[in-house]
Protein backbone atom coordinates (compact mmCIF):
# COMPACT_ATOMS: atom_id res chain seq x y z
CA UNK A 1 102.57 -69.63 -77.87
CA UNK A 2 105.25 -69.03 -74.85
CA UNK A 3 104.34 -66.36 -72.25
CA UNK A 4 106.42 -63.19 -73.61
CA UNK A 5 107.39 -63.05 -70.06
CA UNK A 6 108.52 -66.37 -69.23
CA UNK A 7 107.06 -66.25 -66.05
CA UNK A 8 106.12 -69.89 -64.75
CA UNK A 9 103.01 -70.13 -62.64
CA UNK A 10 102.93 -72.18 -59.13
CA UNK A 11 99.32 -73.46 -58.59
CA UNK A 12 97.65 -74.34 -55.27
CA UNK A 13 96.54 -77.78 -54.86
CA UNK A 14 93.78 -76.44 -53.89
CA UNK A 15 93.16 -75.81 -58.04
CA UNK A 16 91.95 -79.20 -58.13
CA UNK A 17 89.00 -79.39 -55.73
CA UNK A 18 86.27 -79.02 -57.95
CA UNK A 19 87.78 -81.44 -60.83
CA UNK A 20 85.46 -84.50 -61.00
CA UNK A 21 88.79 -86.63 -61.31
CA UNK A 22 90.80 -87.92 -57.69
CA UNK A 23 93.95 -86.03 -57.48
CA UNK A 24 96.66 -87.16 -55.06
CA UNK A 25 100.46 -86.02 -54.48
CA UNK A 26 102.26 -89.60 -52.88
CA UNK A 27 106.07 -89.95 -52.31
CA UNK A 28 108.05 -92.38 -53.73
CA UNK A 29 106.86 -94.92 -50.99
CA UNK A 30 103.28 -94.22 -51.81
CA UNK A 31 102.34 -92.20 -48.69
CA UNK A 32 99.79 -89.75 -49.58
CA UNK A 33 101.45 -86.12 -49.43
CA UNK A 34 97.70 -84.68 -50.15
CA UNK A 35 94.62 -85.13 -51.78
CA UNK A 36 91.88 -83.56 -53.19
CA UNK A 37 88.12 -83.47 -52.06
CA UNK A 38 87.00 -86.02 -55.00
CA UNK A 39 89.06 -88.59 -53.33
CA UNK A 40 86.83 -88.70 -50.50
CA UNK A 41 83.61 -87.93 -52.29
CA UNK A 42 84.02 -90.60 -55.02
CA UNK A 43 85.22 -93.22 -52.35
CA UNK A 44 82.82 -92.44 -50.53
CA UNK A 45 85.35 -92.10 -47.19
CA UNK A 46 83.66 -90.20 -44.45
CA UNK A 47 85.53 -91.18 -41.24
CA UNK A 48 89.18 -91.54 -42.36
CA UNK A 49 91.83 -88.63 -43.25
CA UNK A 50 93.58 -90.08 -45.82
CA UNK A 51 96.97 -87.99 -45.51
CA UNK A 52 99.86 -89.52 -44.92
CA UNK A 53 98.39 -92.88 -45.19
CA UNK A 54 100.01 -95.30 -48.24
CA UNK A 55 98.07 -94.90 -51.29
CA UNK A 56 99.17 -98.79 -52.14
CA UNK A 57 96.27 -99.41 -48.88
CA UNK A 58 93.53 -98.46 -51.48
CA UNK A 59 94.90 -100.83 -54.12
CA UNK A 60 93.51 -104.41 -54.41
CA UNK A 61 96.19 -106.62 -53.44
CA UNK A 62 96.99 -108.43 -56.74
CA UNK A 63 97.76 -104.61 -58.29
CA UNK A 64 100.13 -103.08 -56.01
CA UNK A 65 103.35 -105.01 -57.32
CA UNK A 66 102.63 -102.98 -60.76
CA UNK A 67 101.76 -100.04 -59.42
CA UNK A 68 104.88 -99.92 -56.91
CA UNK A 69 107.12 -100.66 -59.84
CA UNK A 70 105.53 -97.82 -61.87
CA UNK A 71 105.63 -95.51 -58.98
CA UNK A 72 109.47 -96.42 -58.77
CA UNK A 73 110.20 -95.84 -62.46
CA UNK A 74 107.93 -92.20 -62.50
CA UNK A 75 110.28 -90.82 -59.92
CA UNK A 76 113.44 -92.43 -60.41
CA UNK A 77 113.17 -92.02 -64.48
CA UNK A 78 111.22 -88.70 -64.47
CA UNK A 79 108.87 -90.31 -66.93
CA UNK A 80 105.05 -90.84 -67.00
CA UNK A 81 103.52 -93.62 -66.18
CA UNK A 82 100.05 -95.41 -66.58
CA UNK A 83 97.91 -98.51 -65.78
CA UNK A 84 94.86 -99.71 -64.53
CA UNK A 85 94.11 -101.03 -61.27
CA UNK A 86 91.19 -101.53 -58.48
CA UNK A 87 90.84 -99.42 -55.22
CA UNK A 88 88.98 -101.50 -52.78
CA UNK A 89 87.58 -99.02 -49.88
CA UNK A 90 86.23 -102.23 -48.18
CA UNK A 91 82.43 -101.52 -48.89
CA UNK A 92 82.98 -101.54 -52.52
CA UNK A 93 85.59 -101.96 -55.27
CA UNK A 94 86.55 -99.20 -57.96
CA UNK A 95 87.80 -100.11 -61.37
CA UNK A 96 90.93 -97.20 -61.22
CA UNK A 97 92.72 -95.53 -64.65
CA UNK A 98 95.80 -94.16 -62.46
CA UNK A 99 98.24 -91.69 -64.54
CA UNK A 100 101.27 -90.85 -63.32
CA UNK A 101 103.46 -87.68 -63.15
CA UNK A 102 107.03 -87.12 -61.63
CA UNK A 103 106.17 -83.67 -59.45
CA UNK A 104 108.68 -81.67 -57.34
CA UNK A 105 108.25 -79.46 -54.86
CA UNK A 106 108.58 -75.85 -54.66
CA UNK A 107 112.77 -75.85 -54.46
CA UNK A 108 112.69 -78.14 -57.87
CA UNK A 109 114.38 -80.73 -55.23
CA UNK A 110 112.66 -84.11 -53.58
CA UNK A 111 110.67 -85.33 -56.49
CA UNK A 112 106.98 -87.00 -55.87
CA UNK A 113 104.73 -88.04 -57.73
CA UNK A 114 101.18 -86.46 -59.15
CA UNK A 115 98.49 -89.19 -59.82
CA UNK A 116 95.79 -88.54 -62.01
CA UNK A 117 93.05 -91.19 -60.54
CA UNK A 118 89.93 -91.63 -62.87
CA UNK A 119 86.68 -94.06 -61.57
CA UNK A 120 86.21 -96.11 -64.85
CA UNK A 121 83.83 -98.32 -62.79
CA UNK A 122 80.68 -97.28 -64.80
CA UNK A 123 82.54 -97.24 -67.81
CA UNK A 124 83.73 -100.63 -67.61
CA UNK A 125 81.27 -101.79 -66.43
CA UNK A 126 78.93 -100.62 -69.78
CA UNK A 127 82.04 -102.29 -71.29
CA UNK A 128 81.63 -105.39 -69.83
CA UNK A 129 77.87 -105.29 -70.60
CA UNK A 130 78.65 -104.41 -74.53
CA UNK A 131 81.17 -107.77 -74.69
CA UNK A 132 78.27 -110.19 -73.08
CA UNK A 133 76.12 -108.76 -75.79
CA UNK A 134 78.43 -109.09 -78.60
CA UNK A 135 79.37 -112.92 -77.33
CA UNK A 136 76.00 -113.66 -76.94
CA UNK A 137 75.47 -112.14 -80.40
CA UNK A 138 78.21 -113.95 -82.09
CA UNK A 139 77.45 -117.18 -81.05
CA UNK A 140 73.79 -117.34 -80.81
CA UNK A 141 72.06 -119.81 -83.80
CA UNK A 142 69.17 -116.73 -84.15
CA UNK A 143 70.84 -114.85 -87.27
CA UNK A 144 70.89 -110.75 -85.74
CA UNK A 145 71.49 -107.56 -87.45
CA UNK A 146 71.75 -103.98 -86.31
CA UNK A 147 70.81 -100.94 -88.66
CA UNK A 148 71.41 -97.05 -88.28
CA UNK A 149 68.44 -95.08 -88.68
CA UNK A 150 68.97 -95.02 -92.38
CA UNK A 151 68.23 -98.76 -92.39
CA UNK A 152 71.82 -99.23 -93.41
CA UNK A 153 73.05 -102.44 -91.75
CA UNK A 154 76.23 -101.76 -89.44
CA UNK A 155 76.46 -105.02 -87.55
CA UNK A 156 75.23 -108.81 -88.57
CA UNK A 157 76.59 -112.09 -86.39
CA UNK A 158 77.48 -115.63 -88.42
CA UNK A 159 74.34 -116.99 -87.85
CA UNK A 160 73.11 -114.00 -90.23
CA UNK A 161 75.66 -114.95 -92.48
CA UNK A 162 74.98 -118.48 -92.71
CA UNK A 163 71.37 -118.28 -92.90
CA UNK A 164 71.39 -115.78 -95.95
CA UNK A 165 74.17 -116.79 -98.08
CA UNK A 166 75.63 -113.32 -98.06
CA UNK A 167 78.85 -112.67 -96.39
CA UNK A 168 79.50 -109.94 -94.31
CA UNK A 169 81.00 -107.75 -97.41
CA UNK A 170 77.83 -108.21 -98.57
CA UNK A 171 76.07 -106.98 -96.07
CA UNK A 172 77.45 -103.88 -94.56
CA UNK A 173 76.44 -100.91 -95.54
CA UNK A 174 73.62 -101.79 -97.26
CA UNK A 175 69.87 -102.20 -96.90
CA UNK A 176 68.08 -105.20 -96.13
CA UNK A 177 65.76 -104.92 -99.04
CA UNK A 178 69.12 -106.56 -100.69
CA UNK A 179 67.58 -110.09 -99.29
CA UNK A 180 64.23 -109.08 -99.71
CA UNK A 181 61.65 -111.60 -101.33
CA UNK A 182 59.21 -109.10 -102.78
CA UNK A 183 56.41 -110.91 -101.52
CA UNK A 184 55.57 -108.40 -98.52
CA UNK A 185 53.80 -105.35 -99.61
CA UNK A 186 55.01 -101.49 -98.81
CA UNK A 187 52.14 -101.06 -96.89
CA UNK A 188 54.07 -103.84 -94.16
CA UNK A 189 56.96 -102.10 -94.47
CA UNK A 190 55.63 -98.97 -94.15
CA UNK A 191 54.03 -99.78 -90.96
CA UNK A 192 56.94 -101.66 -89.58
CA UNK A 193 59.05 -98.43 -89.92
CA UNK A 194 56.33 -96.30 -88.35
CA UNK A 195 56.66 -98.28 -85.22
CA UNK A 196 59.98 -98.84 -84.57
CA UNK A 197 60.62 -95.03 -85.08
CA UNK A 198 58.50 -94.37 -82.70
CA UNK A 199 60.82 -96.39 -80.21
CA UNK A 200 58.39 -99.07 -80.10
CA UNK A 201 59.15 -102.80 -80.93
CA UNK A 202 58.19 -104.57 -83.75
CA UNK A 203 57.25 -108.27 -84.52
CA UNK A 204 56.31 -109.99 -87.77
CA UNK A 205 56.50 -112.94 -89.62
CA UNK A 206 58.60 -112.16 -92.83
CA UNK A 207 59.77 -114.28 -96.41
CA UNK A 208 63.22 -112.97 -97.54
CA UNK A 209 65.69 -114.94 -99.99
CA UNK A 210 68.94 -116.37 -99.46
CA UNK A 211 71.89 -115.38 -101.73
CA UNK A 212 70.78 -118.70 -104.05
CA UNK A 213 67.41 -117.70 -104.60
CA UNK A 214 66.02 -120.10 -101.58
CA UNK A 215 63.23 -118.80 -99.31
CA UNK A 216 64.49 -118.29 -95.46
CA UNK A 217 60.87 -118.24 -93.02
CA UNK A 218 61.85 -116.28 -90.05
CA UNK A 219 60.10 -113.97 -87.82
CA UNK A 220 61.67 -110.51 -86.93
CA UNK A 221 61.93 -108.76 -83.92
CA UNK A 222 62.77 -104.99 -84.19
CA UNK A 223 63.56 -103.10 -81.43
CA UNK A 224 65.16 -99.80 -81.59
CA UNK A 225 68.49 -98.73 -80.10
CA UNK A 226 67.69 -95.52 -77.63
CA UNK A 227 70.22 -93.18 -76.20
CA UNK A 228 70.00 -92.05 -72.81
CA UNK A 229 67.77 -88.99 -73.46
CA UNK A 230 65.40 -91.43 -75.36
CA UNK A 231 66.29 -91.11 -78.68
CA UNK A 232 65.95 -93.79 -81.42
CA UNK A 233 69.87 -93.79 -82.90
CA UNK A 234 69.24 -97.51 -84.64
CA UNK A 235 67.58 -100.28 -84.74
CA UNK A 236 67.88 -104.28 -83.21
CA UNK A 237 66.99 -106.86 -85.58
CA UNK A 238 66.87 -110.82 -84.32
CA UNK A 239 65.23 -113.20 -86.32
CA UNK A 240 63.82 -116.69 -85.52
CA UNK A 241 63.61 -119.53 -88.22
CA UNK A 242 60.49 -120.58 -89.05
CA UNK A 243 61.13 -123.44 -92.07
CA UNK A 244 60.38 -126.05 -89.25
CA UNK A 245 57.08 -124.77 -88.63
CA UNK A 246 56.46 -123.91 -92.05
CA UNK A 247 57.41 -127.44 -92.92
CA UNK A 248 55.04 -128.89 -89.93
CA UNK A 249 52.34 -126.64 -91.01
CA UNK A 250 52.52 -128.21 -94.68
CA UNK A 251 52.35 -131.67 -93.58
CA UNK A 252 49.19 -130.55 -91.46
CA UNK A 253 47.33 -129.53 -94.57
CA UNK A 254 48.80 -132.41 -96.36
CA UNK A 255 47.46 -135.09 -93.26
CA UNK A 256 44.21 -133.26 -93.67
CA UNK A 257 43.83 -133.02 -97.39
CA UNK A 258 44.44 -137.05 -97.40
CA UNK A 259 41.86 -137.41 -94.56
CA UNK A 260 39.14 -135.67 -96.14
CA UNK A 261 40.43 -137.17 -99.82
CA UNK A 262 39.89 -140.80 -97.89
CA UNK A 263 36.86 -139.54 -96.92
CA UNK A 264 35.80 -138.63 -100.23
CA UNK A 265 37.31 -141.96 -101.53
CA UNK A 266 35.34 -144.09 -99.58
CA UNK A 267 32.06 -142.67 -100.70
CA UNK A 268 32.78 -142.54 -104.14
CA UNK A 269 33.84 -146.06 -103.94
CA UNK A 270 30.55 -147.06 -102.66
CA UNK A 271 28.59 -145.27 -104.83
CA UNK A 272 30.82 -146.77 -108.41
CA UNK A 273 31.06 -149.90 -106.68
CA UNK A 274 27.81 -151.49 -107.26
CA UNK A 275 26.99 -150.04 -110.60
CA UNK A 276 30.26 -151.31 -111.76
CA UNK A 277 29.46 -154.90 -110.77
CA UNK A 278 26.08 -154.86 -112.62
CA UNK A 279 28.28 -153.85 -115.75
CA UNK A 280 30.28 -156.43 -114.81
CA UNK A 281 27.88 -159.04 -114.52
CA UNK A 282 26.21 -158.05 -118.08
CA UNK A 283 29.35 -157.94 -119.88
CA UNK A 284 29.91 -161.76 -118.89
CA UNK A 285 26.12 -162.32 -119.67
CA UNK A 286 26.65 -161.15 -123.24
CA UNK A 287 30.55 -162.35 -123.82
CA UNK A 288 28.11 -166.22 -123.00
CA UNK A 289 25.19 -165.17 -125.27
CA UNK A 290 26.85 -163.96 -128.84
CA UNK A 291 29.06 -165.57 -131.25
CA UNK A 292 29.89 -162.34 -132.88
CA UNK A 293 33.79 -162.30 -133.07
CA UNK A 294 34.07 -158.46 -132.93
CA UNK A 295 31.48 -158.29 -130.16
CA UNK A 296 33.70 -160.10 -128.06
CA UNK A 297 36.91 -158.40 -128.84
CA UNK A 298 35.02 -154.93 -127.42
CA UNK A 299 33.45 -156.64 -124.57
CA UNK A 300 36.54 -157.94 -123.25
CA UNK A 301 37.73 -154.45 -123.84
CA UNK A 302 35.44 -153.40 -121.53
CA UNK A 303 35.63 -155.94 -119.13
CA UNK A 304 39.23 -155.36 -118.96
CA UNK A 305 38.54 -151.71 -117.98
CA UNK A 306 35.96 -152.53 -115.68
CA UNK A 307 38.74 -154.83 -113.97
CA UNK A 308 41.25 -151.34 -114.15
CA UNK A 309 38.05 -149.46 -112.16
CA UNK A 310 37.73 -151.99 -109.95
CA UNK A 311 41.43 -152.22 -108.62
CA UNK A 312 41.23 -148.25 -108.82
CA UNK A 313 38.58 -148.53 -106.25
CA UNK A 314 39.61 -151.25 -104.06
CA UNK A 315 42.79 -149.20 -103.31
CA UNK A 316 40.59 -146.36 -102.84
CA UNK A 317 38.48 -148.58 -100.04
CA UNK A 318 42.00 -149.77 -98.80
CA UNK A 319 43.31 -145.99 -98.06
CA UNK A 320 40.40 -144.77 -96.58
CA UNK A 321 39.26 -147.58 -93.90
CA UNK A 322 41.03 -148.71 -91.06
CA UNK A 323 43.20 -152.11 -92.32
CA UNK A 324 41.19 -155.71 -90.90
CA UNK A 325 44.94 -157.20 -90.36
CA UNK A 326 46.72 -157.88 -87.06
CA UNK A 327 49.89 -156.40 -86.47
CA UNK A 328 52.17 -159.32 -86.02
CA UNK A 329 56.48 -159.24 -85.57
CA UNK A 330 57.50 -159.09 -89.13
CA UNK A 331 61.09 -159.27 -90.47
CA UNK A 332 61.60 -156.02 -92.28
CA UNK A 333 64.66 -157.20 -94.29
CA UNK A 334 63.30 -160.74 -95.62
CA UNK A 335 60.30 -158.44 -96.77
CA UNK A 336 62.75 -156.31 -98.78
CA UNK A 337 64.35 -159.17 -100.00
CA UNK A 338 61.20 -161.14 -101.39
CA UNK A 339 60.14 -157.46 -103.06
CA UNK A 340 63.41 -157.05 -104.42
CA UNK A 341 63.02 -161.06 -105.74
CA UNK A 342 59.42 -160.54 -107.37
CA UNK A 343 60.71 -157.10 -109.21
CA UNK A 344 64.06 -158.85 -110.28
CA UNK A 345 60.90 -161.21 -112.48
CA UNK A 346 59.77 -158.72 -114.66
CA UNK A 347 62.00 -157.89 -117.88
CA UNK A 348 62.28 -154.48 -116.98
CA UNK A 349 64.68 -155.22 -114.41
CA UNK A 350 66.95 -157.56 -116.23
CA UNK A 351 69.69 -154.81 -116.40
CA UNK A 352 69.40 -153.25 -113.35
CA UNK A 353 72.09 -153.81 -110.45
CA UNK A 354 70.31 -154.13 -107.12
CA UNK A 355 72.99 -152.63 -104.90
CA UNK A 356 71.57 -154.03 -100.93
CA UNK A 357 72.93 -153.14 -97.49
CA UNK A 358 70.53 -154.50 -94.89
CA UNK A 359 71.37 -154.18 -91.39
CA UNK A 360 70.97 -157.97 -89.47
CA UNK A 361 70.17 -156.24 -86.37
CA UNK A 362 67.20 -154.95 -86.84
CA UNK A 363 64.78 -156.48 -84.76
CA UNK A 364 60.99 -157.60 -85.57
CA UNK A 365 58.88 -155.06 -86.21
CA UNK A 366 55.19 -155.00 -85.49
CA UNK A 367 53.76 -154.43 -88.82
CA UNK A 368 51.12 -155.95 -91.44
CA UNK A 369 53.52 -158.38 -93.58
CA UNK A 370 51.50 -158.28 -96.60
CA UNK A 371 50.75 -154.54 -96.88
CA UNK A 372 54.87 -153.21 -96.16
CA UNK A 373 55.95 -155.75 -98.66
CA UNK A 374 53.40 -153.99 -100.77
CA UNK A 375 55.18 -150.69 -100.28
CA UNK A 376 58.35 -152.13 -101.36
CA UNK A 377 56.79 -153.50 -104.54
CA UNK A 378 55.46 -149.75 -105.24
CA UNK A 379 58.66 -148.18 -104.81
CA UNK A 380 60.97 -150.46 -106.87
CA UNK A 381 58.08 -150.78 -109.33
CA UNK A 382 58.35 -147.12 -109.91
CA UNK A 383 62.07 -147.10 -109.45
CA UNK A 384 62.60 -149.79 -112.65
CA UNK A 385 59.85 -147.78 -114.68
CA UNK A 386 62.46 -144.11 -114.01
CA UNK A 387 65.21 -145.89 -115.26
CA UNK A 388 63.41 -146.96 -118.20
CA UNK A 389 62.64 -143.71 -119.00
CA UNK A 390 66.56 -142.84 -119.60
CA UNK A 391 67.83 -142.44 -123.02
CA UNK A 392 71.71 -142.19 -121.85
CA UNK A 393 71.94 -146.29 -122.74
CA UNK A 394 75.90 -146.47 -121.56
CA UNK A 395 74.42 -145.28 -118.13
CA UNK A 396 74.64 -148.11 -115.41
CA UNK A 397 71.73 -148.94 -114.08
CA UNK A 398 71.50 -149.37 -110.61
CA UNK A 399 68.83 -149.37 -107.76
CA UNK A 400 70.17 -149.34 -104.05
CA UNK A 401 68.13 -150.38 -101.15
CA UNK A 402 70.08 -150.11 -97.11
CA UNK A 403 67.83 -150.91 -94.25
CA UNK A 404 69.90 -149.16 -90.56
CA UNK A 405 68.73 -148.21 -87.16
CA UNK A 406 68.90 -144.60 -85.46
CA UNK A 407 68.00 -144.22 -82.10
CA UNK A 408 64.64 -145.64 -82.00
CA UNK A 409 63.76 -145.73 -85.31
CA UNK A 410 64.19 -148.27 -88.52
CA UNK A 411 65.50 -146.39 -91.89
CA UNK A 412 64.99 -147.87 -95.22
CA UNK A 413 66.45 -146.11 -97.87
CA UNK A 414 65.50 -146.92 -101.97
CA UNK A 415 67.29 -144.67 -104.29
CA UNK A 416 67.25 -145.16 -108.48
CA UNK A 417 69.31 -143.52 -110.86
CA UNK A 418 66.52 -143.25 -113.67
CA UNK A 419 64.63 -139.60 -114.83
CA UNK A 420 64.16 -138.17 -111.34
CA UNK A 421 60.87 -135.47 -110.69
CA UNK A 422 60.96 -132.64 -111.73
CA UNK A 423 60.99 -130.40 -108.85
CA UNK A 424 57.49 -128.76 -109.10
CA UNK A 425 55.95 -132.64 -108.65
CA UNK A 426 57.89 -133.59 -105.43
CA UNK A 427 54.89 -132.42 -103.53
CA UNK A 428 52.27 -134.25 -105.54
CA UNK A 429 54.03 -137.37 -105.19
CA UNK A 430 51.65 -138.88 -102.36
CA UNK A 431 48.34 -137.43 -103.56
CA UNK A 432 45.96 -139.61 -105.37
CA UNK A 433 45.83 -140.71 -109.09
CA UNK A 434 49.00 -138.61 -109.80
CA UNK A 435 51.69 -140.07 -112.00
CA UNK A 436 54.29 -139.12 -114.27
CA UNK A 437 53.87 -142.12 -116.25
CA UNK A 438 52.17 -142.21 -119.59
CA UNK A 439 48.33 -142.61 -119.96
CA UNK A 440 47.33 -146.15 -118.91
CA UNK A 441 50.13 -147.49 -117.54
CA UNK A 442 49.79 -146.23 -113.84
CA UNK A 443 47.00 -145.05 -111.32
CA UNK A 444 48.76 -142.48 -109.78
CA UNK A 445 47.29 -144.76 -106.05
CA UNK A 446 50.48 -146.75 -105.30
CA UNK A 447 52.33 -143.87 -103.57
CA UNK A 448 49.38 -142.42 -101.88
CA UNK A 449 48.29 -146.11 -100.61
CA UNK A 450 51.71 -146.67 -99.40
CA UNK A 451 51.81 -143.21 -97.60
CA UNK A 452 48.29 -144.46 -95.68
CA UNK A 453 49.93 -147.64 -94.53
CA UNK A 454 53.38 -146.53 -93.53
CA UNK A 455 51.31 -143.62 -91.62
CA UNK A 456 49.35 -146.26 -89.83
CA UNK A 457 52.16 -147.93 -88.62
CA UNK A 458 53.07 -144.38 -87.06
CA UNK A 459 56.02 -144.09 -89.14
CA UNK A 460 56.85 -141.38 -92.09
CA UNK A 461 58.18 -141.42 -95.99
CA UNK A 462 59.96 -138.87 -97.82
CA UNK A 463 61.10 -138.58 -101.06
CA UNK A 464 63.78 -136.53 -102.59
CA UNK A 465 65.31 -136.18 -106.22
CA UNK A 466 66.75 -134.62 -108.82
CA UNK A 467 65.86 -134.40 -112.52
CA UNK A 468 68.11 -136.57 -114.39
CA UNK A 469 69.81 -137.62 -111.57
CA UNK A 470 67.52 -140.17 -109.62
CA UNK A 471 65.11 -140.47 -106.75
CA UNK A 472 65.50 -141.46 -103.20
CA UNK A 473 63.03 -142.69 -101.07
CA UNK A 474 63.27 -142.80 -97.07
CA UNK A 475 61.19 -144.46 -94.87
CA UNK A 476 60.92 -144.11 -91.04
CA UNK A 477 59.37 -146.71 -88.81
CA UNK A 478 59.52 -146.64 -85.09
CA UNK A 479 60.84 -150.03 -83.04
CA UNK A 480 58.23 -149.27 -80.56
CA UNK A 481 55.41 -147.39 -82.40
């Protein structure tokens, strides 16, 4: 509402001394008409009267074209102006929000200028801080999230986004019991949330699920967000992926359930061992001794399952003692050739394409000729045997064996199309006297014999598959073990 009066008021610039803002009145050349006391208390000026010096002596160089030109255009246009600049006192530089005001004097004649100067420094400088944090935040591989105190989530980076499947849609706004694997009880998540709103951090190792139902490992660091009077107003989440050590900490127990298995093996071998070959011998005794036709047919019987023991426990004996052969420089891809030959025999095989990409470089490898050659057998043995097992008969039937170097390691590669495992069974693959083949026609110690030797040779082997798909087979050995 206008004064009923009209009467216009004429301030003092001495209205202005206790603003917390710098006040100055300049000409249209910049020289500094006068000032207020904030000027010289935020500056921190203590020796110098300011008055009638240039105000464009306070800017930083690479400012004062701007700010001449908008000096020039706030008097000349009568319009207000703004920008930012940088006064530089020479003990310290000021990060400056100058607005400017065309300003007359008391006559309404000689226009100057009134400029509005605000210290930002702390400001932007809380700025600058934020937009490190949110670079380092965007582009760091550690998937983050921040939550209000709700729990709501307000902020997550693409490495969140990757790592659960969600997208960001998915995300805001909403809980992070939304990923949550149910495998944590509310006790841990009760006393997760009694620390961290208490303002104190919080670390755990947690289980959550992607989008597809896959397990992510991580473990979660929970800080919470305090304001300057020490008040929690949300909460920090980083995580750190753990599937590598997860992983590592599954082949430990799998390394130490085969030692003590080989262990076992070797005592058990002992201890069948020579009771077996006094059955043995007595079968033979008695096979020599009768002409009863039907006594023979059951003693060969027998003999021919004391044969099956006896293999059973020779590769029992060969797992679990340290191999009598010398290493010598063997030609890894003439092995894989003669395997391929001896399994391209059997009548199995007789439709199967062998698809082979062997690398000539490869150099000799230091290895035990008769035992890798072994491993090869295994695999493509069980290889024919999957595709056996498929009923689809229009379905070509191909095995594919590459041999290639990476850095300082050899890679063979086998891969079938037959039945594939199931996935459940991919981690029982290597363990003794498991097999997916019928009664009597396996061991279940080919894969678990040929994980002891490639492991002596300091290498690794890996399978992957996929049921009704095929299987794939990968096996590392060093150049230099």
């Amino acid at each position: 509402m206008k004064n009923p009066s009209n009467k216009k008021f004429k301030f003092d610039f001495d209205l202005f001394e206790k603003f917390q803002d710098m006040f100055f009145i300049v000409s249209k050349d910049g020289e500094i008409l006068d000032l207020n006391k904030t000027v010289y208390d935020t500056l921190k000026i203590t020796n110098n009267n300011l008055i009638h010096q240039n105000i464009f002596d306070l800017i930083e160089p690479a400012f004062v074209g701007r700010a001449k030109l908008l000096l020039k255009n706030c008097i000349d246009e009568n319009k207000n102006e703004n920008l930012f600049t940088k006064f530089n006192t020479g003990s310290k530089i000021f990060d400056i929000n100058l607005f400017l005001s065309p300003f007359g004097d008391l006559s309404g004649n000689n226009l100057n200028c009134f400029i509005l100067a605000r210290d930002v420094t702390d400001q932007r400088t809380k700025e600058n801080e934020l937009m490190r944090f949110y670079y380092v935040a965007q582009n760091t591989v550690n998937p983050v999230q921040i939550a209000d105190l709700q729990g709501k989530m307000i902020y997550v980076n693409p490495a969140f986004v990757a790592t659960s499947g969600y997208t960001r849609e998915d995300l805001i706004g909403k809980n992070p019991s939304i990923f949550s694997s149910g495998k944590h009880s509310k006790k841990f998540w009760d006393k997760m949330w009694t620390t961290i709103s208490s303002g104190k951090v919080w670390v755990g190792e947690v289980e959550n699920r992607k989008k597809n139902g896959d397990p992510f490992y991580t473990q979660l660091l929970i800080s919470p967000i305090l304001d300057s009077d020490g008040n929690v107003t949300g909460y920090f989440g980083i995580h750190r992926d753990l599937a590598e050590k997860k992983l590592l900490e599954k082949q430990l127990i799998h390394t130490q359930k085969m030692e003590s298995i080989g262990t076992l093996a070797a005592g058990v071998a002992h201890e069948v061992g020579n009771p077996l070959a006094s059955i043995s011998a007595l079968v033979q005794v008695v096979q020599r001794s009768t002409n009863d036709e039907f006594a023979k047919e059951k003693l060969e019987l027998v003999k021919k399952q004391v044969t099956r023991i006896s293999k059973i426990i020779r590769d029992l004996v060969d797992f679990s003692r340290p191999s009598n052969y010398e290493l010598q420089l063997t030609d890894i891809n003439q092995n894989i050739s003669e395997a391929i030959e001896i399994i391209k025999v059997g009548a199995k095989a007789k439709d199967i394409i062998f698809s082979v990409d062997l690398n000539k470089k490869i150099p000799l490898l230091p290895l035990i000729s008769d035992q890798i050659q072994q491993i090869f057998v295994n695999i493509l043995l069980n290889a024919v045997d999957a595709i056996a097992e498929v009923e689809d008969f229009g379905k070509q039937k191909k095995i594919e064996i590459s041999s290639e170097i990476i850095d300082d390691f050899v890679i063979l590669v086998f891969t079938d199309n037959g039945k594939g495992i199931p996935e459940e069974n991919l981690a029982k693959v290597f363990e003794p006297f498991f097999t997916t083949k019928q009664a009597g026609k396996g061991t279940g110690l080919g894969l678990w014999v040929s994980y002891g030797i490639i492991k002596s040779f300091q290498g690794d082997i890996k399978v992957e598959s996929k049921l009704d798909k095929g299987t794939t087979f990968t096996i590392t050995l060093p150049i230099q073990p």
